[in-house]
C-alpha atoms as a PDB file:
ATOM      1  CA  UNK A   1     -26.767  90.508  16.071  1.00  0.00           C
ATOM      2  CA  UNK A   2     -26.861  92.180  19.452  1.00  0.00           C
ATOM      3  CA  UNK A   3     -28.283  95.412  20.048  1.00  0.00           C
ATOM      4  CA  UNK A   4     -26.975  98.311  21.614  1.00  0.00           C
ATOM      5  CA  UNK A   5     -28.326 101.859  23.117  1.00  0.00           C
ATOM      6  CA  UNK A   6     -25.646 104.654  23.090  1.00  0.00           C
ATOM      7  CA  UNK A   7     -25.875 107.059  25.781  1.00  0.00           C
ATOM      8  CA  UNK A   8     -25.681 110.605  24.796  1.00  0.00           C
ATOM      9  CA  UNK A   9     -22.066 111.218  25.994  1.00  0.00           C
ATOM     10  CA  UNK A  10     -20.891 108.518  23.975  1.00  0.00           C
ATOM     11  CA  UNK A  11     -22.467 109.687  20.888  1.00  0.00           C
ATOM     12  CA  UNK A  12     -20.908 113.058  21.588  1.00  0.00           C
ATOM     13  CA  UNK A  13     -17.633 112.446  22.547  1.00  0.00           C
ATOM     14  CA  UNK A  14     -17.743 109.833  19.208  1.00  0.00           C
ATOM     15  CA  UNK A  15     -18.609 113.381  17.011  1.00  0.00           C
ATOM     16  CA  UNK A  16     -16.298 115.443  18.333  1.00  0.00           C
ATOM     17  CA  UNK A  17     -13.295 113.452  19.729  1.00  0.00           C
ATOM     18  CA  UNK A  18     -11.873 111.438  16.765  1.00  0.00           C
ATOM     19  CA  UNK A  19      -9.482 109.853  19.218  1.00  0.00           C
ATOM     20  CA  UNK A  20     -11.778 109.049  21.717  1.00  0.00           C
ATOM     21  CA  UNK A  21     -12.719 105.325  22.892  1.00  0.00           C
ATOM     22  CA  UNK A  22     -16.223 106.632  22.082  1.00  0.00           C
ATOM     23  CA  UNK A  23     -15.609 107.134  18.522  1.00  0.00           C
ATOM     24  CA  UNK A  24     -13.686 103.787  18.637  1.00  0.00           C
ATOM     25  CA  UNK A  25     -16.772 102.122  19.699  1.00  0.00           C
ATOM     26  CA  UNK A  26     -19.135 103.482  16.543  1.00  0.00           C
ATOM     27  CA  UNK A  27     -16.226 102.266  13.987  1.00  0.00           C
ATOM     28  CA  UNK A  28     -18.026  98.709  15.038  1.00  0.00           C
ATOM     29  CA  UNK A  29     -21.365 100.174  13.860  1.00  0.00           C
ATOM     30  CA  UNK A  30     -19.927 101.363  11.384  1.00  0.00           C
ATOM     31  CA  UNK A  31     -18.350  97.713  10.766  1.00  0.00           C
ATOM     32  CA  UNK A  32     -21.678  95.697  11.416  1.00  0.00           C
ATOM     33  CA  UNK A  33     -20.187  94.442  14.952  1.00  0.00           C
ATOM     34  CA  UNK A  34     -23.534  95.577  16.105  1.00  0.00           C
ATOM     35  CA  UNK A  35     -26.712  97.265  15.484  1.00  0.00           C
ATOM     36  CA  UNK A  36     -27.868 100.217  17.605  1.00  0.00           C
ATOM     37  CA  UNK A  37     -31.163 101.102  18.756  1.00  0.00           C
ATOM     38  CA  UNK A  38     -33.066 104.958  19.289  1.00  0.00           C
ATOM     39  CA  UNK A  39     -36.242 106.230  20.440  1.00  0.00           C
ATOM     40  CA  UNK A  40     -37.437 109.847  19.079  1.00  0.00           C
ATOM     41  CA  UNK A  41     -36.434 110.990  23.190  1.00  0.00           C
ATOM     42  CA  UNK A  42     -33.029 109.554  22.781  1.00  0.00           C
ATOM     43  CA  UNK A  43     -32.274 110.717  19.597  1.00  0.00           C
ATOM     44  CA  UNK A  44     -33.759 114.585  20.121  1.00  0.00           C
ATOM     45  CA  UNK A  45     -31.100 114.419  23.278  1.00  0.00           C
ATOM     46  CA  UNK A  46     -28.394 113.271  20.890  1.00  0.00           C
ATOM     47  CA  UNK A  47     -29.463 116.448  18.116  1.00  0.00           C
ATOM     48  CA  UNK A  48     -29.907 119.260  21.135  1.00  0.00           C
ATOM     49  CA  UNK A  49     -26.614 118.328  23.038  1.00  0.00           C
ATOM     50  CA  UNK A  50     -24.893 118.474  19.559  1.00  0.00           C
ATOM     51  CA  UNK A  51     -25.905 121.429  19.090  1.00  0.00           C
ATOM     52  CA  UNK A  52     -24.929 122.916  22.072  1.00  0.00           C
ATOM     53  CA  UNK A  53     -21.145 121.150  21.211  1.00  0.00           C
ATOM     54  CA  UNK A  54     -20.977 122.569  17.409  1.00  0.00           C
ATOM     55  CA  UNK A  55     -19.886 126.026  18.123  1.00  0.00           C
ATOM     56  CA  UNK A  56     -17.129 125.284  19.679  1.00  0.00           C
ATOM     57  CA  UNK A  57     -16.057 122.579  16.752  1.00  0.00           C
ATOM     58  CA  UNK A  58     -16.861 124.709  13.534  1.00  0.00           C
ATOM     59  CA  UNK A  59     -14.841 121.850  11.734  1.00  0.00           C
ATOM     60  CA  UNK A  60     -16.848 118.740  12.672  1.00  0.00           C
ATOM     61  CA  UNK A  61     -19.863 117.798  10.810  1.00  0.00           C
ATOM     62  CA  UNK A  62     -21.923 116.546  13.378  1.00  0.00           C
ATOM     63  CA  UNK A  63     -25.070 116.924  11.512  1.00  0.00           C
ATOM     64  CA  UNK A  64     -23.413 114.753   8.744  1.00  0.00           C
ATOM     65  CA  UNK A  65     -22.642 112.321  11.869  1.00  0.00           C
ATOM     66  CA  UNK A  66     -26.335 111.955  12.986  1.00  0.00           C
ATOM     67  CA  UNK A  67     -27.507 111.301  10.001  1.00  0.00           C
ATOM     68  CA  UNK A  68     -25.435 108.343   9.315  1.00  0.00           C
ATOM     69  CA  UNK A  69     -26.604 107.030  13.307  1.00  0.00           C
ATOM     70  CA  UNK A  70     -30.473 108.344  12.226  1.00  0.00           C
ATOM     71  CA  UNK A  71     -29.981 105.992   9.022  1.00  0.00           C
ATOM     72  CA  UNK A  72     -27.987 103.063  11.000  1.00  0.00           C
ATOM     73  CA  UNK A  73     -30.692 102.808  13.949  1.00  0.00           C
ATOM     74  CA  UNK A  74     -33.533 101.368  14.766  1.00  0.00           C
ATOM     75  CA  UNK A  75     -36.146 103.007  15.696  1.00  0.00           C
ATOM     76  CA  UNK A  76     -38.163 101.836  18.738  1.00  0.00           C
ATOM     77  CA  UNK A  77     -40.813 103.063  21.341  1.00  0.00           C
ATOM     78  CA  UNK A  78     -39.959 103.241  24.907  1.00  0.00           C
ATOM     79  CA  UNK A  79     -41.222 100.238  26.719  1.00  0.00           C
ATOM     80  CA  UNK A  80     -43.031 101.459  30.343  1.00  0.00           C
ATOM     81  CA  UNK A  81     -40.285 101.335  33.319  1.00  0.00           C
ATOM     82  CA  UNK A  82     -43.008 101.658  35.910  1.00  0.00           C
ATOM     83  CA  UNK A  83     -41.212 103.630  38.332  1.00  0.00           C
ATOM     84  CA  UNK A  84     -38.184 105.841  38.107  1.00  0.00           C
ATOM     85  CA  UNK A  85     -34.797 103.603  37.431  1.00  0.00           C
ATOM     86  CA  UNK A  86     -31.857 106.405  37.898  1.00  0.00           C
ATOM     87  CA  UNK A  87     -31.423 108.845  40.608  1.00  0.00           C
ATOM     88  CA  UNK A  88     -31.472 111.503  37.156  1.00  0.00           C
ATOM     89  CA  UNK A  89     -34.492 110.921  35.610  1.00  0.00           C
ATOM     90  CA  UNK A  90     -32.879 112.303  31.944  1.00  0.00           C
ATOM     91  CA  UNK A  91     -31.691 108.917  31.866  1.00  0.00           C
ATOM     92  CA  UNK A  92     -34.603 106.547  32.009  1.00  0.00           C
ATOM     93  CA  UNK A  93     -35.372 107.316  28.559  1.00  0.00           C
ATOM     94  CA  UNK A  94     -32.221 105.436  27.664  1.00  0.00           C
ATOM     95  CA  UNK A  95     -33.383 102.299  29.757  1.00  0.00           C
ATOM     96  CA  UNK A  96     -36.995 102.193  28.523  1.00  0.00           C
ATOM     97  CA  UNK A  97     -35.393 102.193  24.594  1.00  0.00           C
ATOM     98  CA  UNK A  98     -32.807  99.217  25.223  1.00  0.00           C
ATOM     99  CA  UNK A  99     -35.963  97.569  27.247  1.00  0.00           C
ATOM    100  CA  UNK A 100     -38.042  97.800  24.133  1.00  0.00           C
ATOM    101  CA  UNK A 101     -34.925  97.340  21.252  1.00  0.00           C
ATOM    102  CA  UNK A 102     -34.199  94.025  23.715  1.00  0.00           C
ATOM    103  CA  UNK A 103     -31.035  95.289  23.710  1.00  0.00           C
ATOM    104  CA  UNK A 104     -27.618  93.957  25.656  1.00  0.00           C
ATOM    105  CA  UNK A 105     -26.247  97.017  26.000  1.00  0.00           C
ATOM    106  CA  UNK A 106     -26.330 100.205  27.703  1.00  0.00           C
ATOM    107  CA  UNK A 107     -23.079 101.968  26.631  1.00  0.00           C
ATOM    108  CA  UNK A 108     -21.940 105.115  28.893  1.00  0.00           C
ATOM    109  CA  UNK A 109     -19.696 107.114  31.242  1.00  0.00           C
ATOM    110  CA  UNK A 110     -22.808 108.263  33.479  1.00  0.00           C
ATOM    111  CA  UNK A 111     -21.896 106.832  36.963  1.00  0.00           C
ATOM    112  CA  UNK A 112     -26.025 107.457  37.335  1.00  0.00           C
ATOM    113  CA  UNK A 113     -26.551 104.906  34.737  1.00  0.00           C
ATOM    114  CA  UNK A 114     -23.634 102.556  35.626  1.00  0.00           C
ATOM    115  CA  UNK A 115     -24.317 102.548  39.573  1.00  0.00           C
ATOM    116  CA  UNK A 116     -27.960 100.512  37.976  1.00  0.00           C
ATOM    117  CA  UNK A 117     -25.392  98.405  36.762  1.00  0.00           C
ATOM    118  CA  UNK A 118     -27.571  94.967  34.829  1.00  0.00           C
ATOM    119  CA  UNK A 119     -31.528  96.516  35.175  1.00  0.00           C
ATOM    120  CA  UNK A 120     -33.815  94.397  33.038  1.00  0.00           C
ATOM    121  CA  UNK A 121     -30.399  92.290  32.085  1.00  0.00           C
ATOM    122  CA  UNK A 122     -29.221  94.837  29.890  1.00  0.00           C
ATOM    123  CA  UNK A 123     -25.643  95.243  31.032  1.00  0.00           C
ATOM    124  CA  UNK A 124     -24.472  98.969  31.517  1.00  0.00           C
ATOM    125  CA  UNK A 125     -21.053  99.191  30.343  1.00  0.00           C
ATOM    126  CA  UNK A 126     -18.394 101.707  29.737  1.00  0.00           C
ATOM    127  CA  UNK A 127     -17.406 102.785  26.099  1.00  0.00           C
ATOM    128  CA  UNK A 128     -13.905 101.370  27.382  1.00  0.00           C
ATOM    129  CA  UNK A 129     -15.576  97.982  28.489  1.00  0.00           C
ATOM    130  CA  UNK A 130     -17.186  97.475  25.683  1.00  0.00           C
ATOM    131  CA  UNK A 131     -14.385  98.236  23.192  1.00  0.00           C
ATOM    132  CA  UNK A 132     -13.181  95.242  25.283  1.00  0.00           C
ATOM    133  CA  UNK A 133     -15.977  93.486  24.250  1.00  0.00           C
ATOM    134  CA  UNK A 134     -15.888  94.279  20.505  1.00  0.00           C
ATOM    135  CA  UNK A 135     -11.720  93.612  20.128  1.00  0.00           C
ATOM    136  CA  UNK A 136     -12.621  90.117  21.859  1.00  0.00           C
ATOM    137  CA  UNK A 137     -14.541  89.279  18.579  1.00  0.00           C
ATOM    138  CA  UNK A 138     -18.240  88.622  20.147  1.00  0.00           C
ATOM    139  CA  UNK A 139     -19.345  91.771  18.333  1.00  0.00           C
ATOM    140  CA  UNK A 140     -20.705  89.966  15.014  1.00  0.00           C
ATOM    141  CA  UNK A 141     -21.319  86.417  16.796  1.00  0.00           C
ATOM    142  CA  UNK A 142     -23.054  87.636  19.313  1.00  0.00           C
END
């Protein structure tokens, strides 16, 4: 099954926009299309940035959310990048955990991230693109 790393803006916009392409995307987790992959850095980013979010949405349960992604994942270390990857280095964390989870993916709306475009091979795609990718039917074959 192919692997996937979710950057943190698609995990957030997933929680908190239920109409989102973002939260489109984790109904394939959620359907087996693909597995995801975390680090402890990439998954503390996903817990303090929904915490920062979760005042302003009293009625979403994003701890309830993370949990289910916590339970769904696995759990990797970062492989070494050797050098800085993205001009913001908040990112490479995300690189060095699809490195080490082997993963295709790179999902995200960071134009840092996307501007590295295929590092490693592991594409870096838009939640939007790879909805594409999922509705083709690859998700499960691939």
């Amino acid at each position: 099954m192919t692997t996937v790393v979710l950057d943190t803006n698609t995990v957030i916009n997933a929680i908190f926009w239920p109409n989102s392409t973002a939260r489109r995307c984790l109904a394939g987790l959620a359907l087996r299309q693909y597995d995801i992959a975390v680090s402890a850095q990439v998954f503390a980013q996903y817990e303090a940035v929904a915490a920062e979010f979760q005042p302003r949405f009293p009625g979403c349960n994003s701890a309830g959310a993370l949990s289910w992604l916590r339970l769904r994942a696995g759990w990797v270390e970062p492989a070494p990048l050797g050098k800085r990857r993205s001009r913001d280095p908040k990112d490479d964390p995300f690189l060095a955990c699809a490195l080490a989870a082997r993963a295709k993916y790179l999902v995200t709306r960071d134009e840092d991230q996307l501007t590295l475009r295929k590092p490693f091979g592991i594409e870096i795609i838009t939640p939007a693109g790879f909805l594409a990718w999922l509705r083709e039917g690859r998700g499960p074959a691939a």
